[in-house]
PDB file of N, CA and C in Angstrom:
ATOM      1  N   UNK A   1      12.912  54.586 -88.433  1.00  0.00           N
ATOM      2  CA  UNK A   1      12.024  53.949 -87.494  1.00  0.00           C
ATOM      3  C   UNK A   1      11.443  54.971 -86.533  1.00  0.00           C
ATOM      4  N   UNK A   2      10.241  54.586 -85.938  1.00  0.00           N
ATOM      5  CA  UNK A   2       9.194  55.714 -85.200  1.00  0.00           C
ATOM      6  C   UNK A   2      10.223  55.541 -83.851  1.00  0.00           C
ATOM      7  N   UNK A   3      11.176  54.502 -83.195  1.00  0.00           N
ATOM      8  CA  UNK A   3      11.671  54.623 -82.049  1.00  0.00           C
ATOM      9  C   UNK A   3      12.589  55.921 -81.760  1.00  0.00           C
ATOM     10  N   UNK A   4      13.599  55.625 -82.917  1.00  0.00           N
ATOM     11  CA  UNK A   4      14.546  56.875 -82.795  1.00  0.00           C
ATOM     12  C   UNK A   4      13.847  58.300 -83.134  1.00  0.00           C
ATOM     13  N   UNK A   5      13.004  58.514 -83.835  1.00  0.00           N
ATOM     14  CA  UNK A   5      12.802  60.093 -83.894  1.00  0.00           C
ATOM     15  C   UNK A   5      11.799  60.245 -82.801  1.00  0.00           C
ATOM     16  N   UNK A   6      11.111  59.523 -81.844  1.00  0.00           N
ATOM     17  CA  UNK A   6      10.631  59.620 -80.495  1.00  0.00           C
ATOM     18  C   UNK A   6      12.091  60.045 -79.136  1.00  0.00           C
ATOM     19  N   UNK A   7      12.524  59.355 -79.956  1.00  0.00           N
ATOM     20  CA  UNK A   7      13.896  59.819 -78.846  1.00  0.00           C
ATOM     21  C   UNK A   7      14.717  60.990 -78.719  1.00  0.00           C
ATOM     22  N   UNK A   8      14.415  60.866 -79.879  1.00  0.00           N
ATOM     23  CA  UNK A   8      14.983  62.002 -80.588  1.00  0.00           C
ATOM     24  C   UNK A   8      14.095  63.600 -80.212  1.00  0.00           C
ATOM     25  N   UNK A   9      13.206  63.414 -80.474  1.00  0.00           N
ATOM     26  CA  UNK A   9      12.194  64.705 -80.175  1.00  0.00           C
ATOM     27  C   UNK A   9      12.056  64.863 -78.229  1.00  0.00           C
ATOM     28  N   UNK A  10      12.379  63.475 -77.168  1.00  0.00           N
ATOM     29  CA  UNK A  10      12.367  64.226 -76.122  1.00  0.00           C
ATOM     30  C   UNK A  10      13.436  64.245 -75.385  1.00  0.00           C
ATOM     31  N   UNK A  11      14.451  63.564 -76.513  1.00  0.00           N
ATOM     32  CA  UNK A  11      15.968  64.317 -75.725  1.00  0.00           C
ATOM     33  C   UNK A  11      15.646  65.819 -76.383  1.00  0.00           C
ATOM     34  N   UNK A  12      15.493  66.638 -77.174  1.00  0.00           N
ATOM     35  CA  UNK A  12      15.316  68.214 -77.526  1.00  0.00           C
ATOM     36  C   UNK A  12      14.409  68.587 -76.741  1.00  0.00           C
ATOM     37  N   UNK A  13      13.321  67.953 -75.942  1.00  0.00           N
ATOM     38  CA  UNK A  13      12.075  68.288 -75.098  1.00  0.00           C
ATOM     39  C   UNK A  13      13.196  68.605 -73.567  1.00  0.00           C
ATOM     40  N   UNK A  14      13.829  67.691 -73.737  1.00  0.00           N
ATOM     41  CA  UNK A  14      14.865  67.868 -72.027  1.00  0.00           C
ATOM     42  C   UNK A  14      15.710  69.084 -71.952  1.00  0.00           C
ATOM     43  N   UNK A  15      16.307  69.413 -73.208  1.00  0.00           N
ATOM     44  CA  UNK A  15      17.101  69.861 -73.712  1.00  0.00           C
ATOM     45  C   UNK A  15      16.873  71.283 -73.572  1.00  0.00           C
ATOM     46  N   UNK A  16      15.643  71.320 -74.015  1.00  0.00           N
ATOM     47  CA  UNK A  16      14.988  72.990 -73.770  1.00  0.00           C
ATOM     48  C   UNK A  16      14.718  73.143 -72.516  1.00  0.00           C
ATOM     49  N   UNK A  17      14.054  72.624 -71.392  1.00  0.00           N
ATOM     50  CA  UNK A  17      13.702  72.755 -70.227  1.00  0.00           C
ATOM     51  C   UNK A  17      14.675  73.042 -69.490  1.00  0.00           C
ATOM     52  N   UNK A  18      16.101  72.711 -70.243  1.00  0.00           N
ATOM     53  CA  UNK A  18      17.284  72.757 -69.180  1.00  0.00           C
ATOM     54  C   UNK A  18      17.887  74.557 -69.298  1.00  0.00           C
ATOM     55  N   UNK A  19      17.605  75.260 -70.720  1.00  0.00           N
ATOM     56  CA  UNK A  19      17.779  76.195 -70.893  1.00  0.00           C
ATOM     57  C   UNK A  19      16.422  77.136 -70.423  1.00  0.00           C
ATOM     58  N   UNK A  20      15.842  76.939 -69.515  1.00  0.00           N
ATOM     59  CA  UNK A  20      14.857  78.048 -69.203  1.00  0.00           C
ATOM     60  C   UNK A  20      15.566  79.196 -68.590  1.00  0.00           C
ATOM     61  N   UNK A  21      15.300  80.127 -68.874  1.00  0.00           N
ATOM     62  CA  UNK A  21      16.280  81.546 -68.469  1.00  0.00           C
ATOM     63  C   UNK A  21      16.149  81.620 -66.747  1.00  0.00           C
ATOM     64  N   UNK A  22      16.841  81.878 -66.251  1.00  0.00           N
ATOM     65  CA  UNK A  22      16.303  82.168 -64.586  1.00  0.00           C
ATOM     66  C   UNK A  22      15.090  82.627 -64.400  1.00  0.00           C
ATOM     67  N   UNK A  23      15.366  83.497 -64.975  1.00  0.00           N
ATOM     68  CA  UNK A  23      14.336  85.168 -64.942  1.00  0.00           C
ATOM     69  C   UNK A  23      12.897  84.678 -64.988  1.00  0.00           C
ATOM     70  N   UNK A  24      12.579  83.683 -65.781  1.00  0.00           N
ATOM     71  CA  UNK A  24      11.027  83.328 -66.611  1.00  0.00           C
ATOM     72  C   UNK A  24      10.759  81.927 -65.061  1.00  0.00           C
ATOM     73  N   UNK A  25      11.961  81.480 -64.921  1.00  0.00           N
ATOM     74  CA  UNK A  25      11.744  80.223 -63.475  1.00  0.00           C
ATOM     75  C   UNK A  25      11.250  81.173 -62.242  1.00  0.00           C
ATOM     76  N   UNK A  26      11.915  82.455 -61.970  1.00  0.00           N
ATOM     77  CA  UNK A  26      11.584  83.077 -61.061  1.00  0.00           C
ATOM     78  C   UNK A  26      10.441  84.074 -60.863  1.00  0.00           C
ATOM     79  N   UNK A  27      10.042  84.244 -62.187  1.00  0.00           N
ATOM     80  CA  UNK A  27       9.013  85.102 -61.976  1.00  0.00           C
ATOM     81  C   UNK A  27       7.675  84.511 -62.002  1.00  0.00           C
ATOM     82  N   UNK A  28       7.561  83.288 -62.925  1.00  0.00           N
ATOM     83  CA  UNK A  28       6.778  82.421 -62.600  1.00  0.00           C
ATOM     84  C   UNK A  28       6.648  81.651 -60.884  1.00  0.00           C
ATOM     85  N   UNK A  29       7.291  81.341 -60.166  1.00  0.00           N
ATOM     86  CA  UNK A  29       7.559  80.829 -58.762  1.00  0.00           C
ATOM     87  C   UNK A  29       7.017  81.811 -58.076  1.00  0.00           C
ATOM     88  N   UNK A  30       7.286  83.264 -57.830  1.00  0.00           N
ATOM     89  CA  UNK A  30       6.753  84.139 -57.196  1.00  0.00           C
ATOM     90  C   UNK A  30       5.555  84.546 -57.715  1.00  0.00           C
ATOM     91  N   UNK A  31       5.065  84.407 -58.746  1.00  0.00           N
ATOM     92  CA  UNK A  31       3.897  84.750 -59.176  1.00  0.00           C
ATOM     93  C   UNK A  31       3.139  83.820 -58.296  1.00  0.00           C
ATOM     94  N   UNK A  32       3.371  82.633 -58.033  1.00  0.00           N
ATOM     95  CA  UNK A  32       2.413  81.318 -57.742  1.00  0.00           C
ATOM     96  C   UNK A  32       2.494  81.517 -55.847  1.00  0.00           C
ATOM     97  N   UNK A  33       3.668  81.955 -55.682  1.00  0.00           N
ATOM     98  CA  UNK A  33       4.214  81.836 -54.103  1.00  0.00           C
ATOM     99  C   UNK A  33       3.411  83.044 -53.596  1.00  0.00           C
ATOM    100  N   UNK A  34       3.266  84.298 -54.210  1.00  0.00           N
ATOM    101  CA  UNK A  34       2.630  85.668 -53.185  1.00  0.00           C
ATOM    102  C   UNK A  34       1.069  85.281 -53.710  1.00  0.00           C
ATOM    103  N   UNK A  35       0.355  84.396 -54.696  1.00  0.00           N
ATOM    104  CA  UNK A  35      -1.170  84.705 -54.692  1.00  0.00           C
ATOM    105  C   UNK A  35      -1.977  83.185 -54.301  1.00  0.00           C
ATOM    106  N   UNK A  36      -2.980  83.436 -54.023  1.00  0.00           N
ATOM    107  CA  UNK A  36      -3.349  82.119 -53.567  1.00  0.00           C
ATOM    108  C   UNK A  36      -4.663  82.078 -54.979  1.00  0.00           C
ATOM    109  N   UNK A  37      -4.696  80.371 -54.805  1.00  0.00           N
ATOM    110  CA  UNK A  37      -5.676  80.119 -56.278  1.00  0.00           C
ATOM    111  C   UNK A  37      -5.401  80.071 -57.270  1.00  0.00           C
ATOM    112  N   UNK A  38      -3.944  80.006 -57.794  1.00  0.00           N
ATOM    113  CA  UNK A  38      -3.385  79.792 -58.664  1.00  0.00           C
ATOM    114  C   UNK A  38      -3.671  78.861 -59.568  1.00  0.00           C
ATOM    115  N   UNK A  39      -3.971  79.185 -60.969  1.00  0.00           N
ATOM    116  CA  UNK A  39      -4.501  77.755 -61.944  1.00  0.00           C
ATOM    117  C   UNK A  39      -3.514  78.369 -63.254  1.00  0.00           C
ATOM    118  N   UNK A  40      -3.065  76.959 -64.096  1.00  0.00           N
ATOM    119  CA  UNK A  40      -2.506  77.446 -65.143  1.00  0.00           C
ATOM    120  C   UNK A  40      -3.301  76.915 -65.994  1.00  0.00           C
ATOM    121  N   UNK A  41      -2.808  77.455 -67.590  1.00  0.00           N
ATOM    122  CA  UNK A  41      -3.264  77.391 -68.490  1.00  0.00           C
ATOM    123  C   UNK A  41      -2.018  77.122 -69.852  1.00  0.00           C
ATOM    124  N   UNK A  42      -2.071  75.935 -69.958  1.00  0.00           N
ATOM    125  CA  UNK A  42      -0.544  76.074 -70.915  1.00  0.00           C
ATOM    126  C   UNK A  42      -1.362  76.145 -72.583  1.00  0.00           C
ATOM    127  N   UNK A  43      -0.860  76.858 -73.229  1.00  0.00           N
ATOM    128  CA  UNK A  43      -1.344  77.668 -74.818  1.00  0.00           C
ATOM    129  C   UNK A  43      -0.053  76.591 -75.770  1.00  0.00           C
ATOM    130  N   UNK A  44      -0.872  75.892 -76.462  1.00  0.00           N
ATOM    131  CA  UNK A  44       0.047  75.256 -76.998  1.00  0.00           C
ATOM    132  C   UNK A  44       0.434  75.690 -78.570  1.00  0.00           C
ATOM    133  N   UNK A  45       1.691  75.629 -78.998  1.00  0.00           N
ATOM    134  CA  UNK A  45       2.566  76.556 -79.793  1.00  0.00           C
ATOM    135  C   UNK A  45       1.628  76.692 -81.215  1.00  0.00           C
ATOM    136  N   UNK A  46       1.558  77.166 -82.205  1.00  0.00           N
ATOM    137  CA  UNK A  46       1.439  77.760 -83.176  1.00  0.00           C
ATOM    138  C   UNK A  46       1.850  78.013 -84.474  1.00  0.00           C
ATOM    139  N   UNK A  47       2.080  77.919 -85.701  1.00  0.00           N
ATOM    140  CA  UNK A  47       2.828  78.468 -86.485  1.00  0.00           C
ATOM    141  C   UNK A  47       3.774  79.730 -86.426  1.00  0.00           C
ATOM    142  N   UNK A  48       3.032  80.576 -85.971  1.00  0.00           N
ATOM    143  CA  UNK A  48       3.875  82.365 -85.336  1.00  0.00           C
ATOM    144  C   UNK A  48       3.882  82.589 -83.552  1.00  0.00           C
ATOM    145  N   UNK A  49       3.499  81.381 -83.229  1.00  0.00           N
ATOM    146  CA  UNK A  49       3.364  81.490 -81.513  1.00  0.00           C
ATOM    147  C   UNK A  49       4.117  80.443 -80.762  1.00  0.00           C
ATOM    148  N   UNK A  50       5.248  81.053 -80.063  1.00  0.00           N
ATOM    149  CA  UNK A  50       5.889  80.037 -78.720  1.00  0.00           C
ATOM    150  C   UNK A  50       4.783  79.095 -77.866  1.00  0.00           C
ATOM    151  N   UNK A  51       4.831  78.130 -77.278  1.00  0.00           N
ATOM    152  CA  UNK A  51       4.127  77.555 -76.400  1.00  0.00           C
ATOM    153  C   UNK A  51       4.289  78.660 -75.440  1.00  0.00           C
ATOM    154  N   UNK A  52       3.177  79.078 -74.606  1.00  0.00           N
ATOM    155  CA  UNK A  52       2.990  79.792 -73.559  1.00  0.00           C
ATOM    156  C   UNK A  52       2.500  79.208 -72.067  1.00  0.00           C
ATOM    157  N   UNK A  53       3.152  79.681 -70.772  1.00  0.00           N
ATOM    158  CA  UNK A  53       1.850  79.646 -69.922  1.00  0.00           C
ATOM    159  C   UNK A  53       1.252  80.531 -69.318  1.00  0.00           C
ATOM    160  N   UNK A  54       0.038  80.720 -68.911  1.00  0.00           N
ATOM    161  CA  UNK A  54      -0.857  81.514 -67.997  1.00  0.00           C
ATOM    162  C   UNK A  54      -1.328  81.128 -66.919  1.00  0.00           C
ATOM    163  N   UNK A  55      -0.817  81.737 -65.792  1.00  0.00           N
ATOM    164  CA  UNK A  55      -1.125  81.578 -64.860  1.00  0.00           C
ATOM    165  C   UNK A  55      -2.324  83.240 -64.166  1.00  0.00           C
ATOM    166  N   UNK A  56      -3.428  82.147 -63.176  1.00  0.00           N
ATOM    167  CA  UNK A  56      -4.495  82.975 -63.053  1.00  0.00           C
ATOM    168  C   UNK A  56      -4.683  82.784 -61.572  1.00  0.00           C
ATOM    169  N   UNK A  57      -4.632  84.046 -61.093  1.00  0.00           N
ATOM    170  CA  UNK A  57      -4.918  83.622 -59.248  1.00  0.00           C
ATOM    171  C   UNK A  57      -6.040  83.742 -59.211  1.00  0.00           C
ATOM    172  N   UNK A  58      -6.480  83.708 -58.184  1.00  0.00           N
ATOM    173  CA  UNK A  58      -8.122  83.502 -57.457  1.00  0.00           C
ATOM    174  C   UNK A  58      -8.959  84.742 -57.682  1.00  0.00           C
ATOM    175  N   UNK A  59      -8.476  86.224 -57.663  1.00  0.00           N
ATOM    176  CA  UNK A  59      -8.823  87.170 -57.951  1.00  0.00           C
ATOM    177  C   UNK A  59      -8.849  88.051 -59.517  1.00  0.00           C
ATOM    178  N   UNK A  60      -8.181  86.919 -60.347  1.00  0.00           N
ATOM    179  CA  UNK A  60      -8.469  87.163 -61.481  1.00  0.00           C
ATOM    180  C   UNK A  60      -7.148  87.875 -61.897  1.00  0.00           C
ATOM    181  N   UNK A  61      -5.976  88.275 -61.117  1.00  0.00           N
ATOM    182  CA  UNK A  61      -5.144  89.004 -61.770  1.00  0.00           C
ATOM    183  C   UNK A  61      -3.984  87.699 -62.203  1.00  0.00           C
ATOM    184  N   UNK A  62      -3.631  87.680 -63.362  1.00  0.00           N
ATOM    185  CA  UNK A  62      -2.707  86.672 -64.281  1.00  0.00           C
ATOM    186  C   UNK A  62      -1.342  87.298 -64.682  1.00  0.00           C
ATOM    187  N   UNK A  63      -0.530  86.519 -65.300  1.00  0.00           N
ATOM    188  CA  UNK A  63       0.471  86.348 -66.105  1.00  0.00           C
ATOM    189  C   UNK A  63       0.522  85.329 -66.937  1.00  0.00           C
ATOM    190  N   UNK A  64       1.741  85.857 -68.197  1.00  0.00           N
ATOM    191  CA  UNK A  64       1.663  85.183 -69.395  1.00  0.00           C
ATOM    192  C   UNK A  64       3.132  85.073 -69.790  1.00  0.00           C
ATOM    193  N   UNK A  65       3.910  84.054 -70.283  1.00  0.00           N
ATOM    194  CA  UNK A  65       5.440  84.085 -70.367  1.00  0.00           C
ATOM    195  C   UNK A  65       5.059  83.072 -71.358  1.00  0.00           C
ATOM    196  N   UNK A  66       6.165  83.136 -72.289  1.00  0.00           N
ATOM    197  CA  UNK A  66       6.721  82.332 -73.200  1.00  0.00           C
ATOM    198  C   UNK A  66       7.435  81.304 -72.611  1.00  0.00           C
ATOM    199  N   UNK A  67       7.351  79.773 -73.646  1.00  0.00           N
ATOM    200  CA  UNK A  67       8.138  78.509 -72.636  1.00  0.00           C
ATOM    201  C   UNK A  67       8.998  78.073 -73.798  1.00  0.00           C
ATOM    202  N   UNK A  68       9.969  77.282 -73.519  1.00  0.00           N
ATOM    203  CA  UNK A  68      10.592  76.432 -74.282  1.00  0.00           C
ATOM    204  C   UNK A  68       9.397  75.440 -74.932  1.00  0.00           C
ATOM    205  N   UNK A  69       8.771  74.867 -74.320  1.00  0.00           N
ATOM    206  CA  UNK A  69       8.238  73.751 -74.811  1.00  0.00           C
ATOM    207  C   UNK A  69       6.647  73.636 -73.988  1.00  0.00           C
ATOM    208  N   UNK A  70       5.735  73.129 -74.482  1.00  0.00           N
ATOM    209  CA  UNK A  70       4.198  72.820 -73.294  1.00  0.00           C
ATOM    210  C   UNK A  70       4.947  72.132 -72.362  1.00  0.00           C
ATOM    211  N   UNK A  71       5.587  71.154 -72.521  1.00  0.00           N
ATOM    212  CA  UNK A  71       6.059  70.145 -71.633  1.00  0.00           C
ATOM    213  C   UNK A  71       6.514  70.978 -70.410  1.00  0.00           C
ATOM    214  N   UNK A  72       7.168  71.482 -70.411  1.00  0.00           N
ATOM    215  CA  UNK A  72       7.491  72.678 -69.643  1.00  0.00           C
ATOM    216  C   UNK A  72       6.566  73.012 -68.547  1.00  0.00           C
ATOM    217  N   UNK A  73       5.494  73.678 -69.644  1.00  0.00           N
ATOM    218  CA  UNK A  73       4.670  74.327 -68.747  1.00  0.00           C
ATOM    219  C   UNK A  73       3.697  72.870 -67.893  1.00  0.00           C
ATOM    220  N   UNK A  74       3.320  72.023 -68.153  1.00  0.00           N
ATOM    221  CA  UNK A  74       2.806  70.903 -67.146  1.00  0.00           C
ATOM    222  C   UNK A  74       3.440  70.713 -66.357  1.00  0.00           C
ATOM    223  N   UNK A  75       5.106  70.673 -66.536  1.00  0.00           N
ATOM    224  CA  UNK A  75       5.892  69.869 -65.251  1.00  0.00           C
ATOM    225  C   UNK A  75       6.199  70.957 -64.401  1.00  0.00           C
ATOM    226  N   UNK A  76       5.913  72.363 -64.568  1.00  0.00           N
ATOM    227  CA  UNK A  76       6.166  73.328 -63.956  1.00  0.00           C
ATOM    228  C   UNK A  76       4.828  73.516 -62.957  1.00  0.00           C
ATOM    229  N   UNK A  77       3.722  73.170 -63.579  1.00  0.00           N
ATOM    230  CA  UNK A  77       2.044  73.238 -62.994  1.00  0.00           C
ATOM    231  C   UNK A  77       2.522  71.579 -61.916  1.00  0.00           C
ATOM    232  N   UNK A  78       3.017  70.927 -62.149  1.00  0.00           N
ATOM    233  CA  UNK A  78       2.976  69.803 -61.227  1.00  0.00           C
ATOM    234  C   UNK A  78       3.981  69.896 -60.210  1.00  0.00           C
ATOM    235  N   UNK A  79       4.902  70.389 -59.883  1.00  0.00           N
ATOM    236  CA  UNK A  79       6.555  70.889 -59.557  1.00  0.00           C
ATOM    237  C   UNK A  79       5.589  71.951 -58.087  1.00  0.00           C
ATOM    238  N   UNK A  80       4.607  72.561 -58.790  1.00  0.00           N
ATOM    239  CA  UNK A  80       4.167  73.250 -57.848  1.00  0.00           C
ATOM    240  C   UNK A  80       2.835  73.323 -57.140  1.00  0.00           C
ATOM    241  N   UNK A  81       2.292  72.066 -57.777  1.00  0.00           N
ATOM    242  CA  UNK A  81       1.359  71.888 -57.050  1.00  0.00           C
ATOM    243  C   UNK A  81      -0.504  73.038 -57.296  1.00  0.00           C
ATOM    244  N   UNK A  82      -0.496  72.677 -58.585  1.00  0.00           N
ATOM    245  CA  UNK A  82      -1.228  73.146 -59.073  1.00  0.00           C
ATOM    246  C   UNK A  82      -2.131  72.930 -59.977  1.00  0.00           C
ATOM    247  N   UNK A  83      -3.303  73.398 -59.873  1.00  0.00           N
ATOM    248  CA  UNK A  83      -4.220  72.820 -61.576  1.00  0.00           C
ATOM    249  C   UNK A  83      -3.450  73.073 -63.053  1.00  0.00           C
ATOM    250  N   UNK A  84      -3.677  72.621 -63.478  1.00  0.00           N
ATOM    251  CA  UNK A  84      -2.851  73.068 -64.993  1.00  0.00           C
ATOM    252  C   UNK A  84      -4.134  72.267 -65.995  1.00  0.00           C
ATOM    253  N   UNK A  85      -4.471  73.423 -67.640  1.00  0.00           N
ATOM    254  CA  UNK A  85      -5.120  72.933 -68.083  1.00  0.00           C
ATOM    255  C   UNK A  85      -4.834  73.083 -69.163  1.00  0.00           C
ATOM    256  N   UNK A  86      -5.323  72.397 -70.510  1.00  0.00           N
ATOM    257  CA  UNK A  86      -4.879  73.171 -71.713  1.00  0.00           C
ATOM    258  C   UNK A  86      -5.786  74.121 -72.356  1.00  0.00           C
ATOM    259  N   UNK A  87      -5.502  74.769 -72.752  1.00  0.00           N
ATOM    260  CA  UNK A  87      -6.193  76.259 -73.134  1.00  0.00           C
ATOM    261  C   UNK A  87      -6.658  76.048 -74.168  1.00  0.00           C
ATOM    262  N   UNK A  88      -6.105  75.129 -75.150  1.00  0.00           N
ATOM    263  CA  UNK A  88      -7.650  74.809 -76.306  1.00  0.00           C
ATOM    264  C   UNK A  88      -8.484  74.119 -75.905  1.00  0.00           C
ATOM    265  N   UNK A  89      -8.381  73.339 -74.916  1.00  0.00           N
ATOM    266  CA  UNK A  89      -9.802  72.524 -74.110  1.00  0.00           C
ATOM    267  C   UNK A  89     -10.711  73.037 -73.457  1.00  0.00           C
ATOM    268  N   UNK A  90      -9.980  73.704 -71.967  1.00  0.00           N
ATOM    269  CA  UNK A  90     -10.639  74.222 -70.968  1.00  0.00           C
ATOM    270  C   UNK A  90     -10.418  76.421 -71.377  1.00  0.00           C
ATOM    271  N   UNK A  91     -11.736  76.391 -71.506  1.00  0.00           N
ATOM    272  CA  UNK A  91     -11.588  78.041 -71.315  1.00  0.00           C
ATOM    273  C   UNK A  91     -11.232  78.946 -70.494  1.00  0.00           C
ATOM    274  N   UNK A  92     -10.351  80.113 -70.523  1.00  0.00           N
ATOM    275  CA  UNK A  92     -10.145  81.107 -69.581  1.00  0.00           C
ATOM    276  C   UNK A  92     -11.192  81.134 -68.443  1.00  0.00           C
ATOM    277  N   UNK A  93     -10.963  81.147 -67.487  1.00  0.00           N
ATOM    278  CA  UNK A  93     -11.693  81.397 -66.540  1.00  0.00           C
ATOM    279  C   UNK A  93     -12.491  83.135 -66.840  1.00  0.00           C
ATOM    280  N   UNK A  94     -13.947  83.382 -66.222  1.00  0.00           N
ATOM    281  CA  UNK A  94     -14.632  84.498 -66.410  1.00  0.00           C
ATOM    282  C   UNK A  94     -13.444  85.437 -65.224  1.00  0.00           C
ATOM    283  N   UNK A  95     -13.214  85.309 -64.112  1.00  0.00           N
ATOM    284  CA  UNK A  95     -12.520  86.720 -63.216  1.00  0.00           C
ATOM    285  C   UNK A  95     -11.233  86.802 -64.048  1.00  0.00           C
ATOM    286  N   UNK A  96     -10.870  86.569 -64.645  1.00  0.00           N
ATOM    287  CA  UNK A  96      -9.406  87.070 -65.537  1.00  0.00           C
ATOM    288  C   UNK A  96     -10.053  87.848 -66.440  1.00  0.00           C
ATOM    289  N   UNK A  97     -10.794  87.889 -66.650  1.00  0.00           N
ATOM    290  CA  UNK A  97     -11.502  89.144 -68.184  1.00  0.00           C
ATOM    291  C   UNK A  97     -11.921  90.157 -67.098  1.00  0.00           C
ATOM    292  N   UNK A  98     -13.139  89.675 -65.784  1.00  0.00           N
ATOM    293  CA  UNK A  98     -13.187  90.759 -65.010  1.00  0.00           C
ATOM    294  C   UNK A  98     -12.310  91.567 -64.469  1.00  0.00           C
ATOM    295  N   UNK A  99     -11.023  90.920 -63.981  1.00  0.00           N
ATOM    296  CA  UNK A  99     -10.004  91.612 -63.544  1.00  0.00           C
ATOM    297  C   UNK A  99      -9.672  92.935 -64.472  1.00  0.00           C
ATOM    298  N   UNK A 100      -9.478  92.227 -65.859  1.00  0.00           N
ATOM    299  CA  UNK A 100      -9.188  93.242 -66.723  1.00  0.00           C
ATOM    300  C   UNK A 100      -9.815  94.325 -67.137  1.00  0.00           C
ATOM    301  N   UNK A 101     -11.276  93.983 -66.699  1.00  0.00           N
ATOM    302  CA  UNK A 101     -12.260  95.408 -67.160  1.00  0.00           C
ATOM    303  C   UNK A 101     -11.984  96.297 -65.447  1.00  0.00           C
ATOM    304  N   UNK A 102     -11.850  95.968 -64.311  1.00  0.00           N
ATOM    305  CA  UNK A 102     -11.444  96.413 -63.283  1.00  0.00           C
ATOM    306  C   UNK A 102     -10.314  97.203 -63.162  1.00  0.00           C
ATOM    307  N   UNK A 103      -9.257  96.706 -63.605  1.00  0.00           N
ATOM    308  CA  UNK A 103      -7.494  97.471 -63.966  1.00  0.00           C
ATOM    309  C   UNK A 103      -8.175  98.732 -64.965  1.00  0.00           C
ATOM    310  N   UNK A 104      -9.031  98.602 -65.929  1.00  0.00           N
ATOM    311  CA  UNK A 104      -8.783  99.408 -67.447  1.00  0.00           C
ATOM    312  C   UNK A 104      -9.852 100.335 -66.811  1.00  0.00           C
ATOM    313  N   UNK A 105     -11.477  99.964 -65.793  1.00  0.00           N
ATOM    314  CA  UNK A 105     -11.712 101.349 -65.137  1.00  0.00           C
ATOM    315  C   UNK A 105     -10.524 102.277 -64.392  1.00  0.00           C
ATOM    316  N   UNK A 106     -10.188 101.430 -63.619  1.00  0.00           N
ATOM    317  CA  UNK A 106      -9.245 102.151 -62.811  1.00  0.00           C
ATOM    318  C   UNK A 106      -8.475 103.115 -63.225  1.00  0.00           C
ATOM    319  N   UNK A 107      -7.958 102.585 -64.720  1.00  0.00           N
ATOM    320  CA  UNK A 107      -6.825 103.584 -65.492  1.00  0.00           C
ATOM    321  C   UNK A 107      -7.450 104.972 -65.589  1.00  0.00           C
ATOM    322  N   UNK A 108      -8.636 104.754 -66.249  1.00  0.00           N
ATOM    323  CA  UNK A 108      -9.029 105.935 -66.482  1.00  0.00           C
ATOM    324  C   UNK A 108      -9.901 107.192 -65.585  1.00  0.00           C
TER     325      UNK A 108
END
C-alpha cells in the first residue's frame, strides 16, 4: 500500500536530518550569521550527485555543502529565516558568477 512506503520514506527523511555532521550545521549557520542577503538554493540529488545547498550573500560570495536529504536543505532555509529556492526552477543569481570572475582577477 502507497500509506506505508510514504511512511516509510519520511521516517528515513527524519532519520538523515538527525545525522547531519556538526561541522556542515555550523558552517552553514555562520556562513548565514557573518553575511547579510543571504538566499539559498537547494540542488536536488542526481544519479552521481548528493542533494546540495548553496547559499549566496548579497555580494555574490557563496557556499556549497552536501545534505542528507533537500528536505534538509528547506527546513534549514526556514529555521533561519531565509529565501530558499530550487535550483532547477529559479536560476543562480548573476553576482555569484560576478563574484567569481572578481576572486579569479584577483588571483592573478
Amino acid at each position: 500500500m502507497g500509506w506505508f512506503r510514504r511512511r516509510r520514506r519520511e521516517a528515513r527523511v527524519a532519520r538523515e536530518d538527525r545525522q547531519v555532521p556538526d561541522a556542515l550545521r555550523d558552517h552553514l549557520t555562520h556562513f548565514v550569521a557573518t553575511r547579510r542577503g543571504v538566499e539559498a538554493w537547494v540542488e536536488q540529488p542526481t544519479s552521481f550527485n548528493k542533494p546540495s545547498l548553496l547559499l549566496v550573500a548579497a555580494d555574490g560570495e557563496s557556499t556549497r555543502r552536501g545534505l542528507p536529504s533537500a528536505a534538509y536543505g528547506y527546513e534549514f532555509a526556514a529555521r533561519c529565516n531565509i529565501p530558499c529556492y530550487d535550483a532547477g526552477v529559479v536560476p543562480y543569481p548573476k553576482r555569484m558568477r560576478e563574484y567569481g570572475l572578481r576572486a579569479k582577477r584577483a588571483r592573478q
